[in-house]
N, C-alpha and C. Protein backbone atom coordinates (compact mmCIF):
# COMPACT_ATOMS: atom_id res chain seq x y z
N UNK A 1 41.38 143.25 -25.16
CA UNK A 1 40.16 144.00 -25.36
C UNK A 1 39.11 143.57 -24.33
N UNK A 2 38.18 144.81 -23.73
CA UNK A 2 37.07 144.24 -22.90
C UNK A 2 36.17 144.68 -23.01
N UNK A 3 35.29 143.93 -23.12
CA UNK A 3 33.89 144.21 -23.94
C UNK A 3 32.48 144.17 -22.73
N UNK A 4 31.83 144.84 -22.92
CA UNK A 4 30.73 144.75 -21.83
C UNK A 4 29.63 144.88 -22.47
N UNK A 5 28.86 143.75 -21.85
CA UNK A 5 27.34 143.75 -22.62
C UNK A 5 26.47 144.10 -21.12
N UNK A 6 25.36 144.95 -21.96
CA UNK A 6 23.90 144.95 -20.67
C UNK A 6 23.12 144.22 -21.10
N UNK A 7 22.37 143.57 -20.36
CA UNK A 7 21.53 142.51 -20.23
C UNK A 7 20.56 142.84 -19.30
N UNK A 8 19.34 142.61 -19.66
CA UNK A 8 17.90 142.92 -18.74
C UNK A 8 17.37 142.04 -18.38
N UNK A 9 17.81 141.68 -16.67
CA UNK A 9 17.08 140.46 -16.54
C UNK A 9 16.23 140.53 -15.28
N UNK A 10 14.90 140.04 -15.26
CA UNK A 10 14.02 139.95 -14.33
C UNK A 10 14.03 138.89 -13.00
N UNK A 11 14.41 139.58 -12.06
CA UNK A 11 15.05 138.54 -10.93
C UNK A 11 13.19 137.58 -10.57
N UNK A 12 13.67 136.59 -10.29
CA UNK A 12 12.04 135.57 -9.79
C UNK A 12 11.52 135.85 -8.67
N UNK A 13 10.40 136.24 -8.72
CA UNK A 13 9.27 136.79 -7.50
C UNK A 13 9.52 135.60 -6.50
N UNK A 14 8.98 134.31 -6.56
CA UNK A 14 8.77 133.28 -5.57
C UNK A 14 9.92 132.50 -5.75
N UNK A 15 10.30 132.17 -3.94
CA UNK A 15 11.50 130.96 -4.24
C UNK A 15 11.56 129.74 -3.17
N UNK A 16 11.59 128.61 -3.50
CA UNK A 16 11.06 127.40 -2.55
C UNK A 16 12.60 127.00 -1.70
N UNK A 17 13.32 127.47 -1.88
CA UNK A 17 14.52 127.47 -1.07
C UNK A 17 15.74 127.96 -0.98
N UNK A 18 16.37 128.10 0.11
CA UNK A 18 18.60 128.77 -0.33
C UNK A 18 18.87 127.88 0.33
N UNK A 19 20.20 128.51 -0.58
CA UNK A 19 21.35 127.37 -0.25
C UNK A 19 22.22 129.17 0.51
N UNK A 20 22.81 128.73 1.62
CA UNK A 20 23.61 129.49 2.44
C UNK A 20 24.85 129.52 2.42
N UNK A 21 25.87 130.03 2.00
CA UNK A 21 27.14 129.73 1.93
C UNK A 21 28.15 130.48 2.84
N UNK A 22 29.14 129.94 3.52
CA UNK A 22 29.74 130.47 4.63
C UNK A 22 31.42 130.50 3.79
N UNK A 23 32.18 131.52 3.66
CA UNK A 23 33.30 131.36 3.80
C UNK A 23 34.04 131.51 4.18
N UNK A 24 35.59 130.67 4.20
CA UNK A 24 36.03 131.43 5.48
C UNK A 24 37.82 130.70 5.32
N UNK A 25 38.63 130.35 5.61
CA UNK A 25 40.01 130.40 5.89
C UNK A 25 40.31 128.49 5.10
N UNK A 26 39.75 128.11 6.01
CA UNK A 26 39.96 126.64 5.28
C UNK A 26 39.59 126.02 4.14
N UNK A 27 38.33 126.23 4.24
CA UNK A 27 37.39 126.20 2.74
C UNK A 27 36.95 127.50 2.05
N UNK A 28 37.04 127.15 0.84
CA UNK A 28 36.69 128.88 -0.02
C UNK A 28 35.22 128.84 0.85
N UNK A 29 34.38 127.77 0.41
CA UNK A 29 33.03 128.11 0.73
C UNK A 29 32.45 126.97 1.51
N UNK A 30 31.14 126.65 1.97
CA UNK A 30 30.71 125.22 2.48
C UNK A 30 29.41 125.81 2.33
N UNK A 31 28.17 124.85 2.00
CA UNK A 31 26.84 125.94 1.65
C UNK A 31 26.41 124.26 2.39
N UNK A 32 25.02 124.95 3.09
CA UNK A 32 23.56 123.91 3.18
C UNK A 32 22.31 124.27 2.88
N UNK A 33 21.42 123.81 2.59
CA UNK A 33 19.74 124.05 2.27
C UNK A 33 19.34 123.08 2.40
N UNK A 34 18.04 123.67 2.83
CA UNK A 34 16.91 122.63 3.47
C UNK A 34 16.61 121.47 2.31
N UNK A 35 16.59 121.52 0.95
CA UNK A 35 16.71 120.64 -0.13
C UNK A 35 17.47 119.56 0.32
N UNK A 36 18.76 119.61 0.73
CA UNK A 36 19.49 118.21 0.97
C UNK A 36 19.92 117.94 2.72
N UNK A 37 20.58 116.90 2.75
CA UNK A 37 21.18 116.87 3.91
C UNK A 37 22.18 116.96 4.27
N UNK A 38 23.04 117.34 3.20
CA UNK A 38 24.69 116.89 3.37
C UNK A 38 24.95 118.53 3.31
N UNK A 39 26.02 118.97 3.94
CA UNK A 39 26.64 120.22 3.24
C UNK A 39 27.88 119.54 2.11
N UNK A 40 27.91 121.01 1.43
CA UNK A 40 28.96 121.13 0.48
C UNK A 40 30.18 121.42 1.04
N UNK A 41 31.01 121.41 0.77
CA UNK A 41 32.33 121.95 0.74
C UNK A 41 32.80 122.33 -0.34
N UNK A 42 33.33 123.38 -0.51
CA UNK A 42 34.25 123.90 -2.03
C UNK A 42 35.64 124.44 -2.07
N UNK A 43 36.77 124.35 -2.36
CA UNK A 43 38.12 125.14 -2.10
C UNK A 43 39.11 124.35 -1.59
N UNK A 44 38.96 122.63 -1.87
CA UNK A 44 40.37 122.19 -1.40
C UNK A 44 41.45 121.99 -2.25
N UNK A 45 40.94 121.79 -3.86
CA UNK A 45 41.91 122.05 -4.93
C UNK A 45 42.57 123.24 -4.69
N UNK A 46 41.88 124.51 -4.22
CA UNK A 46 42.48 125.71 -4.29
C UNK A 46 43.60 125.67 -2.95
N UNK A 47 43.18 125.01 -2.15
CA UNK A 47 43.80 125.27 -0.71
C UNK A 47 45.28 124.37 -1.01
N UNK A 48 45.35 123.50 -1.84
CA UNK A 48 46.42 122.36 -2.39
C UNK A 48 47.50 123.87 -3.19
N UNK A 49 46.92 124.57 -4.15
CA UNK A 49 47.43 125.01 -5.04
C UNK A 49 48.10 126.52 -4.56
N UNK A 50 47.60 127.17 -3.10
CA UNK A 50 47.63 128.18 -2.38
C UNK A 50 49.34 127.44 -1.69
N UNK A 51 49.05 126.30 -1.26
CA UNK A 51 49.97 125.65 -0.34
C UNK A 51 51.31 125.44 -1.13
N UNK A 52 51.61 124.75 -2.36
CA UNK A 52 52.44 124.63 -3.39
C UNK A 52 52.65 125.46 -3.71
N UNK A 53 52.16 126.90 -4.19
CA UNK A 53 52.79 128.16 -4.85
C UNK A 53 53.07 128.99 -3.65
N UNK A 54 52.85 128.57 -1.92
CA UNK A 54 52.95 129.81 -1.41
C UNK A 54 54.88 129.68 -0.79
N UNK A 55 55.00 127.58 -0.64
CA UNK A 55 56.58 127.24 -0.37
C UNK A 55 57.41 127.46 -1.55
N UNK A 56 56.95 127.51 -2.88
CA UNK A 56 57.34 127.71 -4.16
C UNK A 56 58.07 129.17 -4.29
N UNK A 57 57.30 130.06 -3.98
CA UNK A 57 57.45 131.55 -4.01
C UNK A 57 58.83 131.49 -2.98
N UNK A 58 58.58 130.71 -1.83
CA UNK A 58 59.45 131.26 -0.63
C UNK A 58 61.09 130.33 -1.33
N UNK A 59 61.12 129.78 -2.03
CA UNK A 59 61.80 128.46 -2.23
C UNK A 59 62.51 129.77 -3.56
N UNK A 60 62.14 129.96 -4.24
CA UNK A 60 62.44 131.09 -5.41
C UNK A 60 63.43 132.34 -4.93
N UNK A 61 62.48 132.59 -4.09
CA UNK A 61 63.03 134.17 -2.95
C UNK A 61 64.25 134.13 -2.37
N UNK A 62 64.42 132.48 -1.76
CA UNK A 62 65.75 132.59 -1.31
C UNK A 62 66.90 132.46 -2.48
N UNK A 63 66.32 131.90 -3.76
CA UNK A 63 67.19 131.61 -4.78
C UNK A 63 67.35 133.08 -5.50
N UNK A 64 66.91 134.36 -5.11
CA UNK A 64 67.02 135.31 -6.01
C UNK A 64 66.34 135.16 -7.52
N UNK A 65 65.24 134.25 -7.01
CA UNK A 65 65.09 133.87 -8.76
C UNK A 65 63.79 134.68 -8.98
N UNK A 66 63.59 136.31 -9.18
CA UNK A 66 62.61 137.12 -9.12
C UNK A 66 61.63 137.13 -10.30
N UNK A 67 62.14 137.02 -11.96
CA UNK A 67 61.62 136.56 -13.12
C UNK A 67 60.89 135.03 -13.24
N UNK A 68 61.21 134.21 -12.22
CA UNK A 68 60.26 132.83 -12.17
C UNK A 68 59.15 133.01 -10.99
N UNK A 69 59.54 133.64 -9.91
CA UNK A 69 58.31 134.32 -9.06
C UNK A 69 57.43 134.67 -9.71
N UNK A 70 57.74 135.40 -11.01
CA UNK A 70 56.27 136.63 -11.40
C UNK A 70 55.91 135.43 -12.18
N UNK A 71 56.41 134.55 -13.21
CA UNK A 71 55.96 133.70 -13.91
C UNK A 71 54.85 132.77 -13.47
N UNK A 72 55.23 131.99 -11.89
CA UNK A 72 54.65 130.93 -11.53
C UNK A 72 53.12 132.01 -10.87
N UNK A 73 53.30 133.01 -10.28
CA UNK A 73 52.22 133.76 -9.99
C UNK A 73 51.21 134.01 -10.82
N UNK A 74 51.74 134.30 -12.19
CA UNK A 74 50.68 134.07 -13.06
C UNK A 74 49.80 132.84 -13.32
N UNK A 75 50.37 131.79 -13.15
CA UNK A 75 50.15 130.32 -13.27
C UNK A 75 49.37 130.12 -12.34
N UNK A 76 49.36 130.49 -11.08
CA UNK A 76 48.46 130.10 -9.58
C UNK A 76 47.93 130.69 -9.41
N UNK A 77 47.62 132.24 -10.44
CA UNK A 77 46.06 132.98 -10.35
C UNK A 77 45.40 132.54 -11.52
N UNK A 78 45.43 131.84 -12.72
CA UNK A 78 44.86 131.05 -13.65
C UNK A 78 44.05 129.84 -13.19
N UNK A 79 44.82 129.58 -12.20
CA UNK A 79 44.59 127.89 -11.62
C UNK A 79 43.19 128.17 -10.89
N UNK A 80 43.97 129.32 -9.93
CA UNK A 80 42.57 129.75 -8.38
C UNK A 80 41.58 130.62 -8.84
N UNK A 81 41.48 131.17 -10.11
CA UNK A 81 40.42 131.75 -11.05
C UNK A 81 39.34 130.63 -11.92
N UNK A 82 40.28 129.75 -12.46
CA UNK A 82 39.36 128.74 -13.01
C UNK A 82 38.60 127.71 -11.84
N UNK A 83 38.81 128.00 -10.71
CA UNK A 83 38.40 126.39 -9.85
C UNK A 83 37.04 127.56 -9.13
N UNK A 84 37.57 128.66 -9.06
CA UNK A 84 36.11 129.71 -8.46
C UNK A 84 35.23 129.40 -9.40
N UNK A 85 35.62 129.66 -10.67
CA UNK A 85 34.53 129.80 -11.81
C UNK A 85 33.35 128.46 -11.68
N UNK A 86 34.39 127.60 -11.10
CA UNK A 86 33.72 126.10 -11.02
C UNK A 86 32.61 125.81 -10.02
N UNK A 87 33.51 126.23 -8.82
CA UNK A 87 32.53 126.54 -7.28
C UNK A 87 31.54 126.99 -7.40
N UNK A 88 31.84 128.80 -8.50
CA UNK A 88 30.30 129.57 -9.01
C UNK A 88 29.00 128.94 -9.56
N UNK A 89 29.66 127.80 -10.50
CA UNK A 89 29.00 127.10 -11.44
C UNK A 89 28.22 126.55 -10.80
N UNK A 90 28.89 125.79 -9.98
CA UNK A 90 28.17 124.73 -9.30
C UNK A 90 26.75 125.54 -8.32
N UNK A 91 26.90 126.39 -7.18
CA UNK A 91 26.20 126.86 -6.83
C UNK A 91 25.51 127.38 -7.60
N UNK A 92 25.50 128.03 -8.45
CA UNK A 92 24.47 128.66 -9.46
C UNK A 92 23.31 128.35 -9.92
N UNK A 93 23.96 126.57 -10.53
CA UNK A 93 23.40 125.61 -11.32
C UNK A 93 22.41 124.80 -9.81
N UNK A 94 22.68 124.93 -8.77
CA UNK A 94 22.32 124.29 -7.77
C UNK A 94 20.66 125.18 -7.53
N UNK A 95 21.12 126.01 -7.46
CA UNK A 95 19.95 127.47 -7.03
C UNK A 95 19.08 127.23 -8.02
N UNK A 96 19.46 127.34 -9.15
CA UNK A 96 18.74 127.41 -10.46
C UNK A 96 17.60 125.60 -10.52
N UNK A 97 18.24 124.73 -10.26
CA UNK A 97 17.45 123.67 -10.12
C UNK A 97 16.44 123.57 -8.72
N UNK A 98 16.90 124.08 -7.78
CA UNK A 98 15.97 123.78 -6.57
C UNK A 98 15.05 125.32 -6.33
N UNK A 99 14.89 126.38 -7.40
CA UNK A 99 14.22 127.53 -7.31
C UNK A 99 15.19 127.89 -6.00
N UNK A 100 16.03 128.72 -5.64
CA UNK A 100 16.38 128.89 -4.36
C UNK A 100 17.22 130.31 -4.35
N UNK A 101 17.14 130.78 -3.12
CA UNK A 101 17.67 132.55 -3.20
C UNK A 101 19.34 131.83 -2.55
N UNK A 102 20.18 132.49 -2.98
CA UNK A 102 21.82 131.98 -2.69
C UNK A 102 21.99 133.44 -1.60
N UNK A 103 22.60 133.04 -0.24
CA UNK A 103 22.47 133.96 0.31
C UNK A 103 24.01 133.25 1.37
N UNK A 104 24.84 134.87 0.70
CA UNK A 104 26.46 134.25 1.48
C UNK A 104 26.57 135.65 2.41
N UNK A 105 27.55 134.85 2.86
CA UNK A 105 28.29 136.16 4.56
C UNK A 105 28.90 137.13 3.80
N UNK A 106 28.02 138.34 4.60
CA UNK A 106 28.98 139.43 4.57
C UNK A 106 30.15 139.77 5.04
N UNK A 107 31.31 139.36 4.69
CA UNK A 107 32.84 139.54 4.85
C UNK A 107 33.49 140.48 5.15
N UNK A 108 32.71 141.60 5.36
CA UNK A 108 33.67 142.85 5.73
C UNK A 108 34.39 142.79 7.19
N UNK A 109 35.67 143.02 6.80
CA UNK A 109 36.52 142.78 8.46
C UNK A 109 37.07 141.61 8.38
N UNK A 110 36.62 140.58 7.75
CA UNK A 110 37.42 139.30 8.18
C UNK A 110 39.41 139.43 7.68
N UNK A 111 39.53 139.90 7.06
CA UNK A 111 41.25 140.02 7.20
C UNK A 111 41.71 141.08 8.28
N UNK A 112 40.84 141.51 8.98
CA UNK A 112 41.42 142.21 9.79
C UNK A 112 41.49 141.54 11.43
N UNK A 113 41.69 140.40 10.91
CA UNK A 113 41.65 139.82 12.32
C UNK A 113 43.02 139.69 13.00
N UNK A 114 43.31 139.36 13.97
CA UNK A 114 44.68 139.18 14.97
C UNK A 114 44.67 137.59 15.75
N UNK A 115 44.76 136.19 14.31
CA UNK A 115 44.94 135.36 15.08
C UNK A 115 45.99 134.93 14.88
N UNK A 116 46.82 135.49 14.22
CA UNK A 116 48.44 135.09 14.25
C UNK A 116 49.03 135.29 12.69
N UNK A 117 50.44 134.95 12.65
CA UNK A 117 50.77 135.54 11.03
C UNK A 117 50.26 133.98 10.23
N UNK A 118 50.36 132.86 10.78
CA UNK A 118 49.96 131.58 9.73
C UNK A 118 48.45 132.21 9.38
N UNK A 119 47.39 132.01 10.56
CA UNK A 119 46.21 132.24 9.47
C UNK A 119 45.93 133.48 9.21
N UNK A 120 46.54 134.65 9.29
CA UNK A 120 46.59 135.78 8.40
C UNK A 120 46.52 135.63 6.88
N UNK A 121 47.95 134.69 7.22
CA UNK A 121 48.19 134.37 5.73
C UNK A 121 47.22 133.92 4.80
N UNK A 122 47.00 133.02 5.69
CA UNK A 122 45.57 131.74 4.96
C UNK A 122 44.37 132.43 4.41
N UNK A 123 44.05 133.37 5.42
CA UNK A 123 43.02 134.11 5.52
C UNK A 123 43.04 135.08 4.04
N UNK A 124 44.50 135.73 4.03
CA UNK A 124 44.42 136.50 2.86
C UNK A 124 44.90 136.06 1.64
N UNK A 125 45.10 135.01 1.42
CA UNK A 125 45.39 134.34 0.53
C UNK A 125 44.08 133.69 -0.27
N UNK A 126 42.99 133.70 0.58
CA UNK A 126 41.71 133.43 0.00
C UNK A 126 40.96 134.29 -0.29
N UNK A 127 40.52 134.26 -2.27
CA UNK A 127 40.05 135.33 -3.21
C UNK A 127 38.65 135.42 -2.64
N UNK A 128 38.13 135.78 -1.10
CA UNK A 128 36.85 136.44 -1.44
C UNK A 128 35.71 137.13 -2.40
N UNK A 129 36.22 138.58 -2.46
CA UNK A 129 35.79 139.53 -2.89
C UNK A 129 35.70 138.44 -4.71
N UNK A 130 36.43 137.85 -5.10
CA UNK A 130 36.36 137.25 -6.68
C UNK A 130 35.33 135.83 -6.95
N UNK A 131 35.30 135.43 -5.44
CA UNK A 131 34.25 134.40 -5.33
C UNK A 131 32.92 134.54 -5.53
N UNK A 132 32.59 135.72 -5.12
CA UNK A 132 31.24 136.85 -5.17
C UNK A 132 30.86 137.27 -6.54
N UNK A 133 32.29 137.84 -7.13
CA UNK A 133 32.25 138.43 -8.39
C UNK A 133 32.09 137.13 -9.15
N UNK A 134 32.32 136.17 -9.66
CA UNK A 134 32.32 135.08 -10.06
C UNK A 134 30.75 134.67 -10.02
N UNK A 135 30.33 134.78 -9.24
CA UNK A 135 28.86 133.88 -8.76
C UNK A 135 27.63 135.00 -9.68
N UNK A 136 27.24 134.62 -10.65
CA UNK A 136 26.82 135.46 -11.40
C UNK A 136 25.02 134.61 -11.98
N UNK A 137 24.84 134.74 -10.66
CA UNK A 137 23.52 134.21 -10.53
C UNK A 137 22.62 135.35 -11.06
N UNK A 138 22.61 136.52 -11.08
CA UNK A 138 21.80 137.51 -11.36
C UNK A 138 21.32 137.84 -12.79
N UNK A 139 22.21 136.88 -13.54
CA UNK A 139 22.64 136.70 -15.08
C UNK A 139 21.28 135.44 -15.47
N UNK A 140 20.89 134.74 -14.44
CA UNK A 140 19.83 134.08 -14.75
C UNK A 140 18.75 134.06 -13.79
N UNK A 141 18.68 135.30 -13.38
CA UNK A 141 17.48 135.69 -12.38
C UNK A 141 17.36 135.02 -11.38
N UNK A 142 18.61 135.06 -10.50
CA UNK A 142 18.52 134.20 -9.43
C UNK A 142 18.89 135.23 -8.13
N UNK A 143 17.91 135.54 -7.10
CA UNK A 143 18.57 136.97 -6.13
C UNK A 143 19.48 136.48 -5.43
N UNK A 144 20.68 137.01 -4.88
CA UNK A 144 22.02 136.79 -4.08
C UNK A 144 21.55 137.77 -2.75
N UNK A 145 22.02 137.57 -1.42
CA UNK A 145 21.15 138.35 -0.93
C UNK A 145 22.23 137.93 0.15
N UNK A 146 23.40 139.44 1.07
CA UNK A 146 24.54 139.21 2.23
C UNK A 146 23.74 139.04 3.26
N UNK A 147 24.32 138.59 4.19
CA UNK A 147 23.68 138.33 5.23
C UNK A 147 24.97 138.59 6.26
N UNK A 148 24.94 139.52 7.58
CA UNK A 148 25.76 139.87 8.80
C UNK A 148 26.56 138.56 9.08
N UNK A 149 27.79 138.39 9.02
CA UNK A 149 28.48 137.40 9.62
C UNK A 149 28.49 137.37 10.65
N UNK A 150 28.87 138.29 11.78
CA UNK A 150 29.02 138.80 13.20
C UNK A 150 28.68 137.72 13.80
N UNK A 151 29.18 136.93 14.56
CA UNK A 151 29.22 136.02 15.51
C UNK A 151 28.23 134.56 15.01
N UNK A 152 28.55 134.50 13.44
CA UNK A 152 28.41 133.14 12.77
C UNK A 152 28.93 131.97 13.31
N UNK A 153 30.28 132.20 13.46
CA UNK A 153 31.17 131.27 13.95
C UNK A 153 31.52 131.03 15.75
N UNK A 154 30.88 132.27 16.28
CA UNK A 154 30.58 131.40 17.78
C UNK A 154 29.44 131.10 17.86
N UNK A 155 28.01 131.51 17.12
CA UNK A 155 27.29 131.42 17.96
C UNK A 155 26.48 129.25 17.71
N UNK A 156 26.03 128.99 18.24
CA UNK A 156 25.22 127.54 17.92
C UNK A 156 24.39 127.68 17.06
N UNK A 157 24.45 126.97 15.82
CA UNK A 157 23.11 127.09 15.31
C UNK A 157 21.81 126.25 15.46
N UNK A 158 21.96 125.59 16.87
CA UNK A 158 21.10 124.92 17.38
C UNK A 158 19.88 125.44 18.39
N UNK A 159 20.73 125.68 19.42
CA UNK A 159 19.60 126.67 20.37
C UNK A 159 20.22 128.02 20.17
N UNK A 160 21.60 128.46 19.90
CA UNK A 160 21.69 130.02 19.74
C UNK A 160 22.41 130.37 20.75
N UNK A 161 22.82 129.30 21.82
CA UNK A 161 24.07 129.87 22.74
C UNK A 161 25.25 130.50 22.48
N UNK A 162 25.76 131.23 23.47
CA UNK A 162 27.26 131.99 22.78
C UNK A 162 28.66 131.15 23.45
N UNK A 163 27.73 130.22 24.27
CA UNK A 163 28.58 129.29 25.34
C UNK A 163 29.47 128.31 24.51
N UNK A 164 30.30 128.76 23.64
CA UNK A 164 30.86 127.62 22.77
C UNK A 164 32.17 127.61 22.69
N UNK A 165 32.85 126.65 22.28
CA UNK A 165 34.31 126.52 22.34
C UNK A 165 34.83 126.04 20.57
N UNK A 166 36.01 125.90 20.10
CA UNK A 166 36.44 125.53 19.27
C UNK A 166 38.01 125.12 19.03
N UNK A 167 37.70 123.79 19.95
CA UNK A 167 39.06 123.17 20.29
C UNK A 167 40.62 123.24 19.35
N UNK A 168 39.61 123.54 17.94
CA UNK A 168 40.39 122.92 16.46
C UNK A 168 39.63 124.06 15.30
N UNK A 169 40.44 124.50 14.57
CA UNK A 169 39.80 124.70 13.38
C UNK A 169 38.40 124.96 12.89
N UNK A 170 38.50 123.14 12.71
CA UNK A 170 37.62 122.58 12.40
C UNK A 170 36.26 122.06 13.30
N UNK A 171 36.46 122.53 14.16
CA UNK A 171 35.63 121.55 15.08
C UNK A 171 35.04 122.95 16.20
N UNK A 172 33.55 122.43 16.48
CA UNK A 172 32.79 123.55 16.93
C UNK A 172 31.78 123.03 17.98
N UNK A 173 31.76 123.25 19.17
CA UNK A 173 31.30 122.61 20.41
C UNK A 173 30.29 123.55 21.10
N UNK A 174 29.52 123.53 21.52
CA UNK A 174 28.57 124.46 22.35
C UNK A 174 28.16 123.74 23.76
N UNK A 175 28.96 124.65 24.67
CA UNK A 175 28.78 124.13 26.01
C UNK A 175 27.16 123.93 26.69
N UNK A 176 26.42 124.59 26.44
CA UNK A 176 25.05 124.46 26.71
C UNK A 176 24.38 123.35 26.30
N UNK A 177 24.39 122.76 24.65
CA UNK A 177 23.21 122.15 24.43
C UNK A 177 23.93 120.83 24.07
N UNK A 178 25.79 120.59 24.17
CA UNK A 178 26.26 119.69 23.37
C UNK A 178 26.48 119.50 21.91
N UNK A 179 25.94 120.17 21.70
CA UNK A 179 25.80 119.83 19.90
C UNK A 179 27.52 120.06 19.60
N UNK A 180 27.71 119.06 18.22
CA UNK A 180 29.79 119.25 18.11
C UNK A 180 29.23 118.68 16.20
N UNK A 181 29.74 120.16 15.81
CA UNK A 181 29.68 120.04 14.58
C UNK A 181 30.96 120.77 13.99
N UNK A 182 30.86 120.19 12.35
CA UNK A 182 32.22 121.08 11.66
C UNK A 182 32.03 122.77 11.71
N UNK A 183 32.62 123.50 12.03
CA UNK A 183 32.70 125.02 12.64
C UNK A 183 32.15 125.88 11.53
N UNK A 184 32.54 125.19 10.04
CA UNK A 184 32.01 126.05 8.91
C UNK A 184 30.60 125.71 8.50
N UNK A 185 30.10 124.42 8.87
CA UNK A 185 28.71 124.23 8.78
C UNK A 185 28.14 124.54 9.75
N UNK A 186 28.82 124.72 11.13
CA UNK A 186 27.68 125.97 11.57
C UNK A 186 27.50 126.96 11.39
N UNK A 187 28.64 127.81 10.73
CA UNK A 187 28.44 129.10 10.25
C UNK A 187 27.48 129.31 9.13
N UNK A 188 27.54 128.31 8.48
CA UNK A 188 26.64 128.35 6.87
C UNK A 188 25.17 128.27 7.68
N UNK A 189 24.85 127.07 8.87
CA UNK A 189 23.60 126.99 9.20
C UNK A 189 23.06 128.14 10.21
N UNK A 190 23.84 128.97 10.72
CA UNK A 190 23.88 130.68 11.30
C UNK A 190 23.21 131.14 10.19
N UNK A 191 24.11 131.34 8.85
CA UNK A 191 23.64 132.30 8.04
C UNK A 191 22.57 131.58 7.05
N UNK A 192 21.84 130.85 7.21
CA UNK A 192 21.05 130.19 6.39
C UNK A 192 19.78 130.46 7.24
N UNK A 193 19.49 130.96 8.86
CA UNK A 193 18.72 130.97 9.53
C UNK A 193 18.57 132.35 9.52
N UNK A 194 19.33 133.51 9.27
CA UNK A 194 19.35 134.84 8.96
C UNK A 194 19.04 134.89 7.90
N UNK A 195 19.30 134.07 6.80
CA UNK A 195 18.65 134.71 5.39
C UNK A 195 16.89 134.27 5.47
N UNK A 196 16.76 133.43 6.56
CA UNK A 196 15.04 133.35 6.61
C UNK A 196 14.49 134.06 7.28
N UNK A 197 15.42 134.60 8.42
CA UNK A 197 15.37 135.65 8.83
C UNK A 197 14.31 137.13 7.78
């Protein structure tokens, strides 16, 4: 049975800060705001549990074993449903204590990329669109607000050069000013400078 309630809620006029959240292939999410100094990271339980059910499935497939496929699938969307709910939580509860507008990348296009079949995979194997749905800040008057991804991830979020390289993954270099940071916290600090935008 599914039941739907309406609820009237008045989003908050004034807000003393966001938290920015970038997601993207490795991590579900990574958020910063001017409130702290550290970024977050969120999605490595999930990235553990993506990795185990995805050799699992392939390990099954060759066994013809098609009735334990659908079984364990059920099991590893329970798992990667409850750990979003958590991620949501957390950001939510984060916004909600520091007055702050939550403001994540607009994702349209990102599975349509051409960097090979591994991070295809990776790429689509991560529940976007449910991470969003999940984050149900609006439920306690908190505004959510997309912000253009488009060249998050090359550009610096230091001086704004496009002069950048990304030797690794993980790792994000800008030939102009030097700066060498993790690639998803510059994307979060891209889109954290557009949502002040």
């Amino acid at each position: 049975m599914h039941a739907t309630v309406k609820k009237k809620v008045e989003l908050r006029k004034e807000y003393s800060s966001i938290i920015a959240v970038d997601m993207g292939a490795r991590w579900v999410g990574v958020s910063v705001a001017p409130h702290r100094n550290k970024p977050k990271f969120y999605g490595k339980r999930i990235r553990e549990v993506r990795r185990k059910y995805f050799w699992l499935r392939r390990k099954l497939g060759r066994e013809k074993k098609l009735r334990a496929i659908k079984k364990i699938e059920h099991k590893e969307k329970r798992i990667v449903n409850d750990e979003l709910h958590k991620i949501a939580k957390d950001i939510v509860d984060e916004a909600e204590r520091h007055n702050a507008i939550i403001a994540i990348g607009n994702l349209n296009g990102v599975r349509n990329n051409n960097k090979g079949r591994k991070v295809n995979r990776k790429v689509n194997s991560i529940p976007f669109y449910r991470m969003k749905e999940y984050n149900k800040a609006s439920e306690r008057g908190i505004l959510v607000i997309e912000v253009p991804e488009f060249n998050t991830s090359k550009q610096c979020s230091k001086c704004g050069s496009m002069n950048t390289k990304r030797p690794s993954q993980g790792v994000f270099i800008c030939k102009d000013c030097g700066y060498q940071i993790n690639a998803d916290v510059n994307g979060a600090k891209n889109i954290l400078k557009r949502a002040h935008a």
